[in-house]
C-alpha atoms as a PDB file:
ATOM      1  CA  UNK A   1      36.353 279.518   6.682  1.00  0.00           C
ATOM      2  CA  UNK A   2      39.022 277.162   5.097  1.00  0.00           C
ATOM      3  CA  UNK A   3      41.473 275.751   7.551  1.00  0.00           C
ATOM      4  CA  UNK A   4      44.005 273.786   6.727  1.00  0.00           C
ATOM      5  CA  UNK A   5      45.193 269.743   7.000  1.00  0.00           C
ATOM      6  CA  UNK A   6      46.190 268.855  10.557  1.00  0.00           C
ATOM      7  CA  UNK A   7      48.199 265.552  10.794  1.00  0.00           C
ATOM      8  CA  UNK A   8      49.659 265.661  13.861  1.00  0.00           C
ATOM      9  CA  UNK A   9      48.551 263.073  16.596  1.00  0.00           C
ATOM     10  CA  UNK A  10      47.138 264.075  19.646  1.00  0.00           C
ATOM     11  CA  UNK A  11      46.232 262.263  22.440  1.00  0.00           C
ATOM     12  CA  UNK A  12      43.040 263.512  23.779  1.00  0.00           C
ATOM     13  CA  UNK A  13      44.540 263.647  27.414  1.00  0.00           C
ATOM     14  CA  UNK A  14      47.211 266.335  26.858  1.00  0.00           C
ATOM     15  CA  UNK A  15      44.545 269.174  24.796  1.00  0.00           C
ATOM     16  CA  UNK A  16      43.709 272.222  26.832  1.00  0.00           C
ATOM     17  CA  UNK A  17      40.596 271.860  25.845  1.00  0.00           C
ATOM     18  CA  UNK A  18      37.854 269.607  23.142  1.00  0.00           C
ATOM     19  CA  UNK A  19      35.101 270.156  22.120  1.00  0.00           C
ATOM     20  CA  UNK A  20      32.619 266.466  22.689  1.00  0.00           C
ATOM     21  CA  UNK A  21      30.492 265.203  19.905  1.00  0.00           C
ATOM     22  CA  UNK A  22      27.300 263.119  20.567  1.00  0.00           C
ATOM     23  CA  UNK A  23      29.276 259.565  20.067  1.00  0.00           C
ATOM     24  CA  UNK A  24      31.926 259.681  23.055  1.00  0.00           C
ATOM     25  CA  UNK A  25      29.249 261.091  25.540  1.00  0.00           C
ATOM     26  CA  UNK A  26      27.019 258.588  24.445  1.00  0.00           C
ATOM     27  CA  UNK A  27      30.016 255.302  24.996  1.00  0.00           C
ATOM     28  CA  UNK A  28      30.504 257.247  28.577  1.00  0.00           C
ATOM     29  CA  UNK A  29      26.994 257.606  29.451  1.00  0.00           C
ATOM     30  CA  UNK A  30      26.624 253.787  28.468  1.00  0.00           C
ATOM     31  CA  UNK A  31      29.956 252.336  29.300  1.00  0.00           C
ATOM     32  CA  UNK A  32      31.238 251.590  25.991  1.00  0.00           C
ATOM     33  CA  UNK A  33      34.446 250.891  24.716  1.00  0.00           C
ATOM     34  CA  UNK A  34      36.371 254.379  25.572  1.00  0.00           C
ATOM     35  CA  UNK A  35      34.320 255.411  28.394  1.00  0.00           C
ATOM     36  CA  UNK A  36      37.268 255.462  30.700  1.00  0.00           C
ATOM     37  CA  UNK A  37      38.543 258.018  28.380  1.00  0.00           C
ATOM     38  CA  UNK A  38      35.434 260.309  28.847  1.00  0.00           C
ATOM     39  CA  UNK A  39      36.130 259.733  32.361  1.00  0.00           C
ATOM     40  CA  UNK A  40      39.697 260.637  32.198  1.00  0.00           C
ATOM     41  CA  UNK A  41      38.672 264.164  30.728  1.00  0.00           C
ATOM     42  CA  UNK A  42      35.668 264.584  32.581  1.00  0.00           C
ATOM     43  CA  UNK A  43      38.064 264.108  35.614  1.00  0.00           C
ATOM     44  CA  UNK A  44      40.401 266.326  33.716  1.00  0.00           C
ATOM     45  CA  UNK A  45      37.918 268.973  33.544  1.00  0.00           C
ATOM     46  CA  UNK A  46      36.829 268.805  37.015  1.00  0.00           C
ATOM     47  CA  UNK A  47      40.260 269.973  38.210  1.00  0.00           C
ATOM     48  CA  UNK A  48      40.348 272.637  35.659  1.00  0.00           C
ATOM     49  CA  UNK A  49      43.113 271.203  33.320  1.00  0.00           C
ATOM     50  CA  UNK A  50      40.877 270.891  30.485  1.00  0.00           C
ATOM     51  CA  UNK A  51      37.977 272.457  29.225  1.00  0.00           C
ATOM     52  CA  UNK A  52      35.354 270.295  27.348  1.00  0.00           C
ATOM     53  CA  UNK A  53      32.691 271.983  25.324  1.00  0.00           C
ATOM     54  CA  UNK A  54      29.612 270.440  23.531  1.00  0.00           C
ATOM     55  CA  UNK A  55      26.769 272.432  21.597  1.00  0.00           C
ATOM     56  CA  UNK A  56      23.666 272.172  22.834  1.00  0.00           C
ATOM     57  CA  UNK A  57      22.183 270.378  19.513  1.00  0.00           C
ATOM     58  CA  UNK A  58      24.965 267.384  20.484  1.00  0.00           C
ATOM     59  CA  UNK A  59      23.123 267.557  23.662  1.00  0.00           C
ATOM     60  CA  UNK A  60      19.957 266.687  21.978  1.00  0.00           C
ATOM     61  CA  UNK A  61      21.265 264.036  19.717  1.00  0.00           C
ATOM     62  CA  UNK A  62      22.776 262.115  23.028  1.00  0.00           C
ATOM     63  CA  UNK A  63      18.984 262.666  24.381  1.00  0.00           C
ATOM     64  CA  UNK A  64      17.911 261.334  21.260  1.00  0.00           C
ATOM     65  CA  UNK A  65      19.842 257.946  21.613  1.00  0.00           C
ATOM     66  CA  UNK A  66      19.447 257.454  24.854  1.00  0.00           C
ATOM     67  CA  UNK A  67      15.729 257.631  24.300  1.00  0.00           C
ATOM     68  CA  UNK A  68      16.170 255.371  21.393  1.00  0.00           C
ATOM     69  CA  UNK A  69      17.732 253.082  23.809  1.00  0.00           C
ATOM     70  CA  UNK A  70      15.713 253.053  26.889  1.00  0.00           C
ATOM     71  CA  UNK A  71      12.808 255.156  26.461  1.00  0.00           C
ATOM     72  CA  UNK A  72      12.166 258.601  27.878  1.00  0.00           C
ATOM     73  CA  UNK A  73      13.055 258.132  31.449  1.00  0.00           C
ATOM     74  CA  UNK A  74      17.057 257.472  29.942  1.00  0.00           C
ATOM     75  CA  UNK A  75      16.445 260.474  28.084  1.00  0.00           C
ATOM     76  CA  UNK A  76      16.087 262.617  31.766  1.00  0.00           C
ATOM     77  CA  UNK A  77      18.360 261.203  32.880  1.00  0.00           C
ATOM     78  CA  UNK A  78      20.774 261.820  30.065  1.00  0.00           C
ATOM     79  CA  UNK A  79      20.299 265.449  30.531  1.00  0.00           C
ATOM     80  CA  UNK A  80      20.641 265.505  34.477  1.00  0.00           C
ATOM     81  CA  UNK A  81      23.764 263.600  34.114  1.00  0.00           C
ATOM     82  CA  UNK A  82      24.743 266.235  31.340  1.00  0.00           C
ATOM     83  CA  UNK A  83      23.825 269.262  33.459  1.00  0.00           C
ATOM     84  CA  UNK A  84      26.163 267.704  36.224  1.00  0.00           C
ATOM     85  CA  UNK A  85      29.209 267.041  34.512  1.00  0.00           C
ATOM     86  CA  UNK A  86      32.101 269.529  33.744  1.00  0.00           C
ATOM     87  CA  UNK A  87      31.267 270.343  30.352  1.00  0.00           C
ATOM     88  CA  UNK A  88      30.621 274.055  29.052  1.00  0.00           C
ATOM     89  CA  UNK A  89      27.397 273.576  26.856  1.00  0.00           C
ATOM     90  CA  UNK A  90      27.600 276.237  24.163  1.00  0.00           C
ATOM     91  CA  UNK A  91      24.426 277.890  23.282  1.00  0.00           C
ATOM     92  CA  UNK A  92      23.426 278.353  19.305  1.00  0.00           C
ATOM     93  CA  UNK A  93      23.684 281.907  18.339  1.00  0.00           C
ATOM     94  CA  UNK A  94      23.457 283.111  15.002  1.00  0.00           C
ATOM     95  CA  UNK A  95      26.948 283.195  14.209  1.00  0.00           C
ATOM     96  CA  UNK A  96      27.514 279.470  15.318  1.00  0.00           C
ATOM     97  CA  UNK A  97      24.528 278.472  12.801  1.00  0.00           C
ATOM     98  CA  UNK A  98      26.281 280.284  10.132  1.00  0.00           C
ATOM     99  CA  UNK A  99      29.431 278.371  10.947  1.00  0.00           C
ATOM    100  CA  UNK A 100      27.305 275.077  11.169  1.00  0.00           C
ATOM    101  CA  UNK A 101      25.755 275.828   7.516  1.00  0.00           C
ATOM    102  CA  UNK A 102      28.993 276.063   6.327  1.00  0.00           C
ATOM    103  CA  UNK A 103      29.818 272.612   7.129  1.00  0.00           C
ATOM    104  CA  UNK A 104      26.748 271.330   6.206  1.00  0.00           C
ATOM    105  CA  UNK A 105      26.901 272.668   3.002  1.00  0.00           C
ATOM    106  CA  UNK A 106      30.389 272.332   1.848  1.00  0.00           C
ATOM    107  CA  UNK A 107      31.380 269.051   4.144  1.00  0.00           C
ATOM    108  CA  UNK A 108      27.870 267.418   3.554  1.00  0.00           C
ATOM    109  CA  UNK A 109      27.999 266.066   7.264  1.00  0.00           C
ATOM    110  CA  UNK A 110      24.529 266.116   9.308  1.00  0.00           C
ATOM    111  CA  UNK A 111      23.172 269.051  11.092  1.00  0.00           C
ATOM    112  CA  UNK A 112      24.395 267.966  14.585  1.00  0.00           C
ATOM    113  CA  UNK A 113      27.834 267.470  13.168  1.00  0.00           C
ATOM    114  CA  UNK A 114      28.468 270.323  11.669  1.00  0.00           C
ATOM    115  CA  UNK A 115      27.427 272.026  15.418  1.00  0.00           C
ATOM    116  CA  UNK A 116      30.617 270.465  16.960  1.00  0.00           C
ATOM    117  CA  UNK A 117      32.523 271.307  13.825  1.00  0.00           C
ATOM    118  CA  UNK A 118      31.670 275.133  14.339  1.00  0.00           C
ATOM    119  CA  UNK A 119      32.765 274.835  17.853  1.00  0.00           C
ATOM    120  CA  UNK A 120      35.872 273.382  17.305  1.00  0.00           C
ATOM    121  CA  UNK A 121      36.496 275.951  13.925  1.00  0.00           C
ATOM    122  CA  UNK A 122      35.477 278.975  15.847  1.00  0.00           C
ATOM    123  CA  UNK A 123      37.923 278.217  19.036  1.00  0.00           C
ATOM    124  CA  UNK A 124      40.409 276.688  17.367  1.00  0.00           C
ATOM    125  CA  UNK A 125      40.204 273.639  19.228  1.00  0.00           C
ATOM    126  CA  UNK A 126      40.211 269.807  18.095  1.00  0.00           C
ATOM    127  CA  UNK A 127      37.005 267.773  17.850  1.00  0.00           C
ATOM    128  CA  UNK A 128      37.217 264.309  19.854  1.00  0.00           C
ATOM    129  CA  UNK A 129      34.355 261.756  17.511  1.00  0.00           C
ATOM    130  CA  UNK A 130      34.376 258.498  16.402  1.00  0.00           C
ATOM    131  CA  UNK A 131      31.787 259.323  13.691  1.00  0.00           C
ATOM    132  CA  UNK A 132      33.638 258.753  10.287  1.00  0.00           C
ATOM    133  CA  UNK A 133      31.719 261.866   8.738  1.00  0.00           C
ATOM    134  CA  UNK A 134      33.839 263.911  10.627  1.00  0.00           C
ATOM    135  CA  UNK A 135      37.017 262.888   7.369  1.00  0.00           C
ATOM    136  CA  UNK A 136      34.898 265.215   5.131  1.00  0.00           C
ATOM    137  CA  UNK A 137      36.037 268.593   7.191  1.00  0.00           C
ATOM    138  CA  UNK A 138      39.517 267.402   8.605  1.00  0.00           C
ATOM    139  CA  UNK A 139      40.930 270.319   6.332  1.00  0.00           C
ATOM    140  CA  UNK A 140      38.813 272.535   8.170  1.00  0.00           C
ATOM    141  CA  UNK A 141      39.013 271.021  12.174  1.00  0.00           C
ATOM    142  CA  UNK A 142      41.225 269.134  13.834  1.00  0.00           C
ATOM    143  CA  UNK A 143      39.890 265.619  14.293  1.00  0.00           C
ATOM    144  CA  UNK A 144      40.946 263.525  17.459  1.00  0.00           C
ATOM    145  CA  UNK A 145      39.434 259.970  16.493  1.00  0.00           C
ATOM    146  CA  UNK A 146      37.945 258.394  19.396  1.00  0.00           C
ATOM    147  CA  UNK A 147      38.327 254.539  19.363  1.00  0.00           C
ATOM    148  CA  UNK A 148      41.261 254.767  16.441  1.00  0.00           C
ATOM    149  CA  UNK A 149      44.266 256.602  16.406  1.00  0.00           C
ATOM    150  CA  UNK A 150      44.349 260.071  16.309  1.00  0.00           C
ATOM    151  CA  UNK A 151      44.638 260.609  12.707  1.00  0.00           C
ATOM    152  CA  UNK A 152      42.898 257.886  11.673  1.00  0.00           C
ATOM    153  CA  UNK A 153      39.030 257.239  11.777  1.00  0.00           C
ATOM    154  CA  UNK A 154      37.994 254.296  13.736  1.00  0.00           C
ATOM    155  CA  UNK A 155      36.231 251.249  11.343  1.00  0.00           C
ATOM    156  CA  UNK A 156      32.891 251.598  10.094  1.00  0.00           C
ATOM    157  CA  UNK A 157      31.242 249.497  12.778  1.00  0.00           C
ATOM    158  CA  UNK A 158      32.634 251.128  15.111  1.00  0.00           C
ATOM    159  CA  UNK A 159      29.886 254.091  14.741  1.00  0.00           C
ATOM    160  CA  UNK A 160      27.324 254.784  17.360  1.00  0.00           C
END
């Protein structure tokens, strides 16, 4: 499943289609720094010029934050909002968990992670995260840092 180095910037806006980790859902959900950019491609999305994906395990570590953050009435509401929204929520099947062992393995990112990564690898899409873990695979996904550049991972504090 080796891909190759992608250095070319991107600006998350003109993609046909991403696929969302846990982190930017979480800053839109919140209204963190780059929510407005969520909102841009949740817009985007609505009118059909983008497609946004997100595997359902990223839809449980979102749940899980929110619930971190404000108990288990945020975490409903986290996953109304989610079922609302114009994002296509990809279902695990085995071929997606093989795809997620891969990274796990061979990247040594977490479990959630390495579900976005196999999204993005199997549709040969970019991955939109702030979540620094996500330099261990670049060679294998294309990365679209949110909060930094798009080449470039955003600082360490700058983590969910």
């Amino acid at each position: 499943m080796a891909g190759t180095v992608r250095q070319v910037e991107r600006d998350p806006l003109d993609v046909d289609a991403l696929v969302l980790d846990a982190q930017p859902v979480v800053a839109f959900i919140n209204g963190e720094a780059g929510a407005s950019l969520i909102e841009a491609l949740l817009d985007r999305a609505g009118r059909g010029d983008t497609r946004l994906l997100m595997a359902v395990v990223n839809v449980a570590e979102v749940m899980i934050v929110q619930e971190r953050r404000g108990g288990a009435d945020a975490s409903h509401r986290t996953l109304e909002l989610l079922q609302d929204l114009p994002i296509d929520l990809v279902a695990v099947d085995l071929e997606l968990a093989a795809r997620a062992a891969y990274f796990k393995f061979r990247g040594g990112i977490s479990l959630a992670d390495s579900f976005a990564a196999a999204v993005a690898h199997r549709d040969g899409i970019p991955v939109l995260t702030g979540d620094r873990e996500f330099e261990r695979i670049a060679n294998s996904v294309e990365v679209i840092w949110f909060g930094g550049g798009a080449t470039t991972p955003p600082e360490p504090d700058a983590r969910m």
